[in-house]
N, C-alpha and C. Protein backbone atom coordinates (compact mmCIF):
# COMPACT_ATOMS: atom_id res chain seq x y z
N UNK A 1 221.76 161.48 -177.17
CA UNK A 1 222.06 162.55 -178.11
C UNK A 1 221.08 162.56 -179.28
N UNK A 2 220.94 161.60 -180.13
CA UNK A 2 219.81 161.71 -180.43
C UNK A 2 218.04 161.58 -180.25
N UNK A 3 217.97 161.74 -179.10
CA UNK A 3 216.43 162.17 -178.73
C UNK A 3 216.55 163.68 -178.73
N UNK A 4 217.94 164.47 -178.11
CA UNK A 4 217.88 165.41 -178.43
C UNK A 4 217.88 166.18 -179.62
N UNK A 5 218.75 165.87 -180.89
CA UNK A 5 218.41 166.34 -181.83
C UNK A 5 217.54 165.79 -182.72
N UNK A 6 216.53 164.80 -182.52
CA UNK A 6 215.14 165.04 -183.21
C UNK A 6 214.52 165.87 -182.33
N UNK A 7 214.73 166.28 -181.42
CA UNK A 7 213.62 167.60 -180.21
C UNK A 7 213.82 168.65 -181.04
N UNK A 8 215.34 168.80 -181.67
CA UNK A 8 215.60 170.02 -182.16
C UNK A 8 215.37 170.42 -183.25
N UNK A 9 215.63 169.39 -184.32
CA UNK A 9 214.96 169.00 -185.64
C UNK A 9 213.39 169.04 -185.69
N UNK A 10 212.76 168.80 -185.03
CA UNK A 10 211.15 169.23 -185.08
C UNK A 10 210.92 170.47 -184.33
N UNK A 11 211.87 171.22 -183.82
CA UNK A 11 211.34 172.92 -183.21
C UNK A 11 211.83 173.60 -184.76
N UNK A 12 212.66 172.87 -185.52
CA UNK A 12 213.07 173.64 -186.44
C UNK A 12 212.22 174.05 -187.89
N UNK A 13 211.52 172.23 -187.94
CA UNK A 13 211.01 171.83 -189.38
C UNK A 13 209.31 173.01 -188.42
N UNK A 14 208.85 172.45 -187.33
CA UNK A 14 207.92 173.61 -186.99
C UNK A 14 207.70 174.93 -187.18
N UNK A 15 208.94 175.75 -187.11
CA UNK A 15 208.98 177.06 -187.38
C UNK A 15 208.92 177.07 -188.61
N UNK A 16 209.98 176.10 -189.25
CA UNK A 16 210.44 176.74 -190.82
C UNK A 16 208.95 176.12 -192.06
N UNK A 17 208.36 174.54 -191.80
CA UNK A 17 207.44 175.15 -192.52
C UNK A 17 205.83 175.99 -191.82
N UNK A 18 205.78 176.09 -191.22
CA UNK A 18 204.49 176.93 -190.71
C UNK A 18 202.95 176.44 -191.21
N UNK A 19 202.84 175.23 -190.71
CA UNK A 19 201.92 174.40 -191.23
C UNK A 19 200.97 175.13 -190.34
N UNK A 20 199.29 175.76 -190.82
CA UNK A 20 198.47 176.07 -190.31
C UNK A 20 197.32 175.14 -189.75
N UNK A 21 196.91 175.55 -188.24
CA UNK A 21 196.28 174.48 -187.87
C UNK A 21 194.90 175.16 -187.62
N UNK A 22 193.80 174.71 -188.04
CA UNK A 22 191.99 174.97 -187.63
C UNK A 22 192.11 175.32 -185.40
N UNK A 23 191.25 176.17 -185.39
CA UNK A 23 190.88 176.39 -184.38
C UNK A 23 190.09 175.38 -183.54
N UNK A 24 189.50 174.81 -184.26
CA UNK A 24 188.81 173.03 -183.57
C UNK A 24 190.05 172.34 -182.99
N UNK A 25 190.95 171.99 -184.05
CA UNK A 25 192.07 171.15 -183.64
C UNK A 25 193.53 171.32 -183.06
N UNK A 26 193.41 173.09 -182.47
CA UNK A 26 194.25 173.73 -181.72
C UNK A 26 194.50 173.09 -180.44
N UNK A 27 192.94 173.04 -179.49
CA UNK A 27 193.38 172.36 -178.55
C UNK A 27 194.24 170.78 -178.53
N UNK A 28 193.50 169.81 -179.64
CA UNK A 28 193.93 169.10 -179.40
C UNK A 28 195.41 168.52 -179.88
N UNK A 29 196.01 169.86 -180.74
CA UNK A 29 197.28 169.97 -180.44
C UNK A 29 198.25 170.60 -179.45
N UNK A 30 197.91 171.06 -178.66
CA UNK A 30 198.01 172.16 -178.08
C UNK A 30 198.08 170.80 -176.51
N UNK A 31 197.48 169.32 -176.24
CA UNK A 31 197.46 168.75 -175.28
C UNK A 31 198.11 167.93 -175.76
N UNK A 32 198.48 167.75 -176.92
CA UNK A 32 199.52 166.88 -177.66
C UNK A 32 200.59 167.43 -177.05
N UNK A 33 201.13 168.71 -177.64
CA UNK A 33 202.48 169.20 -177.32
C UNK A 33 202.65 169.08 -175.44
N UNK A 34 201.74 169.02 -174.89
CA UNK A 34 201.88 169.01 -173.40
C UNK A 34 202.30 167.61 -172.94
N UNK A 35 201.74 166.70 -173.76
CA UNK A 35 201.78 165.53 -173.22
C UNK A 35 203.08 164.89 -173.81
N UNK A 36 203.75 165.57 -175.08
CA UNK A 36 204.80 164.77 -175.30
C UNK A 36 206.12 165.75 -174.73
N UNK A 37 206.04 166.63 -173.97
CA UNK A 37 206.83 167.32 -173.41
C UNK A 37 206.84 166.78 -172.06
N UNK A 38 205.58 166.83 -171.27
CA UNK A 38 205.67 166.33 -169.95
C UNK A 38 206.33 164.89 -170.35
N UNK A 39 206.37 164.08 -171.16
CA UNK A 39 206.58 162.58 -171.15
C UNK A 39 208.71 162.48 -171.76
N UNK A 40 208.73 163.70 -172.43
CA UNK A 40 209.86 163.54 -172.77
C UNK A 40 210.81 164.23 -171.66
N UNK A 41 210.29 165.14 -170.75
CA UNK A 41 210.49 165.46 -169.59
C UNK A 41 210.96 164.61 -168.34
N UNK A 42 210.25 164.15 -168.40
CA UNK A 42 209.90 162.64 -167.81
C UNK A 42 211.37 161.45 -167.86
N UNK A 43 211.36 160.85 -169.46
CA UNK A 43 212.46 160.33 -169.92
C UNK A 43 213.36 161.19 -169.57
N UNK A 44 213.72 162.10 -169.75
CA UNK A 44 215.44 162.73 -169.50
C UNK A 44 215.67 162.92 -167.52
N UNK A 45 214.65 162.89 -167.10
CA UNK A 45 214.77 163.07 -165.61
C UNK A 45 215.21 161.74 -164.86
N UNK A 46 214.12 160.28 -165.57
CA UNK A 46 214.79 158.74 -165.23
C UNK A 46 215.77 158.41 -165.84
N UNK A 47 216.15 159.09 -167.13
CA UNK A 47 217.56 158.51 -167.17
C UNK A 47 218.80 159.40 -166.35
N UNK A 48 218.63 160.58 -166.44
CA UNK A 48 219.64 161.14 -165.23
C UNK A 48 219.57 160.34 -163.98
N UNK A 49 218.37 159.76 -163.40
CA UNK A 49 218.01 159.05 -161.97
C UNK A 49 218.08 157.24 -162.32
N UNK A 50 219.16 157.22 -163.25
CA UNK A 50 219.83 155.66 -164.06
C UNK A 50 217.99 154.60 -163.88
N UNK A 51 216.66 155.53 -163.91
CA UNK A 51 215.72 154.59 -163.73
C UNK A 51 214.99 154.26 -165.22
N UNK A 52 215.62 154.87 -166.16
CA UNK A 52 214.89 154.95 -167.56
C UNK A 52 214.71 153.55 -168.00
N UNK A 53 213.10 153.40 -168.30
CA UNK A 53 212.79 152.50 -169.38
C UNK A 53 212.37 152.16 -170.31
N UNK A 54 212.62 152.12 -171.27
CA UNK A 54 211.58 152.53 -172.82
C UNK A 54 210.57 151.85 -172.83
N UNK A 55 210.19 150.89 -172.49
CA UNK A 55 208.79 150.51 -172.55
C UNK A 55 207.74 151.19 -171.79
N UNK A 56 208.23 151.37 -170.57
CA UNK A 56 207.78 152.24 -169.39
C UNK A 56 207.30 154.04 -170.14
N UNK A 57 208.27 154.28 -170.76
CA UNK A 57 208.47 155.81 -171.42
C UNK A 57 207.44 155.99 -172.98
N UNK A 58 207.91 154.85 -173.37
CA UNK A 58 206.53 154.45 -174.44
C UNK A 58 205.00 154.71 -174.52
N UNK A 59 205.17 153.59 -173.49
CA UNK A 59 203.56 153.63 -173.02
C UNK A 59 203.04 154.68 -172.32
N UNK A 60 203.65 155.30 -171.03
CA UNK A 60 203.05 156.36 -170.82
C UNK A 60 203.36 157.98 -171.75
N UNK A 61 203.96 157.77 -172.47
CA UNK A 61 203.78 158.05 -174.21
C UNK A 61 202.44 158.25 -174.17
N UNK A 62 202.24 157.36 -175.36
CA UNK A 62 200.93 156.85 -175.59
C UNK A 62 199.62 157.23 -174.78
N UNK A 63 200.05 156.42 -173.72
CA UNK A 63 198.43 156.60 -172.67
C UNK A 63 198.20 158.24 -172.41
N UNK A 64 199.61 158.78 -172.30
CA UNK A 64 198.97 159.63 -171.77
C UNK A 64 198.52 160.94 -172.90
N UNK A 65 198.94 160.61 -174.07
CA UNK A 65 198.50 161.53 -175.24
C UNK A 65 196.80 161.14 -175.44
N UNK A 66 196.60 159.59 -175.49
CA UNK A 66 195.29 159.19 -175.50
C UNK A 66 194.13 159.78 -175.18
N UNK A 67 194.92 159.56 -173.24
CA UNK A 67 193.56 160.38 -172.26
C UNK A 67 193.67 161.55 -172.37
N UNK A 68 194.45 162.37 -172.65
CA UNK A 68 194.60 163.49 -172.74
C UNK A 68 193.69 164.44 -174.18
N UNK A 69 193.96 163.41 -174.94
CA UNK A 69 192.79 163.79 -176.28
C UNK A 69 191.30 163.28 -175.90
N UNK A 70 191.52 162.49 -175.16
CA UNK A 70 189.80 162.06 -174.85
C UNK A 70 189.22 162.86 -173.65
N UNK A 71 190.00 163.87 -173.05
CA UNK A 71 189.68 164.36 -172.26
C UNK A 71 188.89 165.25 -172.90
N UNK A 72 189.81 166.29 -174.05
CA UNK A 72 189.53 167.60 -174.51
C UNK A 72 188.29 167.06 -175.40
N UNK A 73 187.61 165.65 -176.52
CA UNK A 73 187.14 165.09 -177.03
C UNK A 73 185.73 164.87 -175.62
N UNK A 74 185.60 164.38 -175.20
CA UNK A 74 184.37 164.40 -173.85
C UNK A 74 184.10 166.20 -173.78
N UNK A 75 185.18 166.96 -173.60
CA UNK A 75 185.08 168.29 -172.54
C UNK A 75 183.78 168.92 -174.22
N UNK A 76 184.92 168.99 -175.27
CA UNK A 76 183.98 169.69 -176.52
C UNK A 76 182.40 169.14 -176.67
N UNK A 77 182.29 167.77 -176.37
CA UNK A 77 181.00 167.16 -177.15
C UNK A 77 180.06 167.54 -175.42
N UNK A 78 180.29 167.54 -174.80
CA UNK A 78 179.75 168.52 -173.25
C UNK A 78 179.78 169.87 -173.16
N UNK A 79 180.15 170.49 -173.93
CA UNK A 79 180.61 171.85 -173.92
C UNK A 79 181.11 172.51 -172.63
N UNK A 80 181.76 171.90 -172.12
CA UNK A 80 182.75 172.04 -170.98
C UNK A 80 184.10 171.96 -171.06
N UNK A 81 185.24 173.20 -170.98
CA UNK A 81 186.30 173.21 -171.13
C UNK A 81 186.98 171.84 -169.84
N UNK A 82 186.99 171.05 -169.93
CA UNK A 82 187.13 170.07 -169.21
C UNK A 82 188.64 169.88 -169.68
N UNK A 83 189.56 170.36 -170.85
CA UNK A 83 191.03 170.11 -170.95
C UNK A 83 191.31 171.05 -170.48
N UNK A 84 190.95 171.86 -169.67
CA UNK A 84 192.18 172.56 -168.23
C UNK A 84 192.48 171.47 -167.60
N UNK A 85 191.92 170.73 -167.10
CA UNK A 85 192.36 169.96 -165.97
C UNK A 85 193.22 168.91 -167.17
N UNK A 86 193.66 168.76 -167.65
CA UNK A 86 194.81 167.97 -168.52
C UNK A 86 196.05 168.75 -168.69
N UNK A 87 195.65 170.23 -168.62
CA UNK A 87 196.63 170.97 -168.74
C UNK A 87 197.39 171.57 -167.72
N UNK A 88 196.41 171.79 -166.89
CA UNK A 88 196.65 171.72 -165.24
C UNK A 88 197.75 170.78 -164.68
N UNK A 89 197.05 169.61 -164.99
CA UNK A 89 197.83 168.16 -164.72
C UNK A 89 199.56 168.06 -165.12
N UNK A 90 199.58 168.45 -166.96
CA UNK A 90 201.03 167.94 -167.48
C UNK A 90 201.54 169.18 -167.16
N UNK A 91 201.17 170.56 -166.69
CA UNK A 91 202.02 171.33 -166.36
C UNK A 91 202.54 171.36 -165.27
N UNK A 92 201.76 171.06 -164.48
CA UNK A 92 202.45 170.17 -162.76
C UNK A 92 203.22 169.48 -162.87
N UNK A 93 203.16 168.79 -163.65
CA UNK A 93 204.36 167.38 -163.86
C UNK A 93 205.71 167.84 -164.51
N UNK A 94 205.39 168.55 -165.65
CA UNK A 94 206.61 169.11 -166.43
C UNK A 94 207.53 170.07 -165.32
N UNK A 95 206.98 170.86 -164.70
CA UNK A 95 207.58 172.19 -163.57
C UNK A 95 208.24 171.14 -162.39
N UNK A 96 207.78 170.36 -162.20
CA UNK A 96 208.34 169.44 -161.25
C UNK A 96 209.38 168.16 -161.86
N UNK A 97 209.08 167.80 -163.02
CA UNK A 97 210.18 167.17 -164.14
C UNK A 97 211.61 168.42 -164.04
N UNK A 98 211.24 169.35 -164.36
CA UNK A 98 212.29 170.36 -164.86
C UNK A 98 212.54 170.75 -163.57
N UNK A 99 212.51 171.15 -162.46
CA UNK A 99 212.75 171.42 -160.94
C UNK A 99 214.13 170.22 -160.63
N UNK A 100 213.74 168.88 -160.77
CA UNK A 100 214.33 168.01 -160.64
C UNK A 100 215.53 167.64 -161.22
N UNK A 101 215.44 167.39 -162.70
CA UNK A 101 216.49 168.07 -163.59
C UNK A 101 217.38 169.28 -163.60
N UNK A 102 216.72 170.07 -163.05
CA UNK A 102 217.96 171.58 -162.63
C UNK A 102 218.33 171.03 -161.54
N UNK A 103 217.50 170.79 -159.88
CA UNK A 103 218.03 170.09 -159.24
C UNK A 103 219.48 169.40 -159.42
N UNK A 104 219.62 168.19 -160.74
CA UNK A 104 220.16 167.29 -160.87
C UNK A 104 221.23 167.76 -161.39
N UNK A 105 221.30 169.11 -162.09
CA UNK A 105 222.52 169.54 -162.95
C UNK A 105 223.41 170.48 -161.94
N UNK A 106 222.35 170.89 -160.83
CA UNK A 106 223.11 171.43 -159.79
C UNK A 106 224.00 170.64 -158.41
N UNK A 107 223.50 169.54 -158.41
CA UNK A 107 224.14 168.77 -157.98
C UNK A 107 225.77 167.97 -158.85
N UNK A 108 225.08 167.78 -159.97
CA UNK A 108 225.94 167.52 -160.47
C UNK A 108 227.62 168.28 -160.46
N UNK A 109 227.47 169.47 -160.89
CA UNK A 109 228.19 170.66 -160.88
C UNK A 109 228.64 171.26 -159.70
N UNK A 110 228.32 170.95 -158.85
CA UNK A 110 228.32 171.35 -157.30
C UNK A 110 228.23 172.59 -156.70
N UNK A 111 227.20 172.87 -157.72
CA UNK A 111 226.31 174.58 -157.66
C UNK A 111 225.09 174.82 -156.39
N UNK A 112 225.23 173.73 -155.53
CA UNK A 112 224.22 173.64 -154.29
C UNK A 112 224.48 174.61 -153.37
């Protein structure tokens, strides 16, 4: 319950103050928000599947915000949009996170 309402508490404090962000550092918010969605995605799908582990959920946290900034960080200094394929990537994962999760609520409910 509360992972959910800090999710909700930061869609809120986001809208309400409207902090402006530079066009340089769009993308690399923009693979931020992907990566901590696919990852929080992620967490709510292993703990419905009783496999959740916070260290496990942590780290690929982390790693995957990392590579994901060093992707778009390589793609700019190459001048190659090279963060599609990051975006490509966590949106595959998230659609198939959330597939699974509806999956899981339909089972649950016995909406099959």
């Amino acid at each position: 319950m509360i992972p959910f309402a800090g999710f909700i508490l930061g869609i809120i404090l986001g809208l309400v103050l409207n902090i402006p962000v530079s066009p340089d550092m769009a993308r690399y918010l923009g693979i931020a928000l992907l990566a901590a969605l696919d990852s929080s995605f992620g967490g709510l799908r292993a703990n419905l599947e009783h496999t959740f582990n916070e260290r496990l959920f942590v780290g690929g946290f982390l790693v995957n915000t990392i590579i994901a900034g060093l992707i778009v960080y390589v793609g700019d200094n190459l001048g190659i949009e090279i963060y599609l394929a990051a975006v490509v990537a966590f949106g595959v994962r998230l659609f198939q996170n959330l597939a699974l999760i509806r999956r899981h609520f339909f089972k649950l409910h016995h909406l099959e």
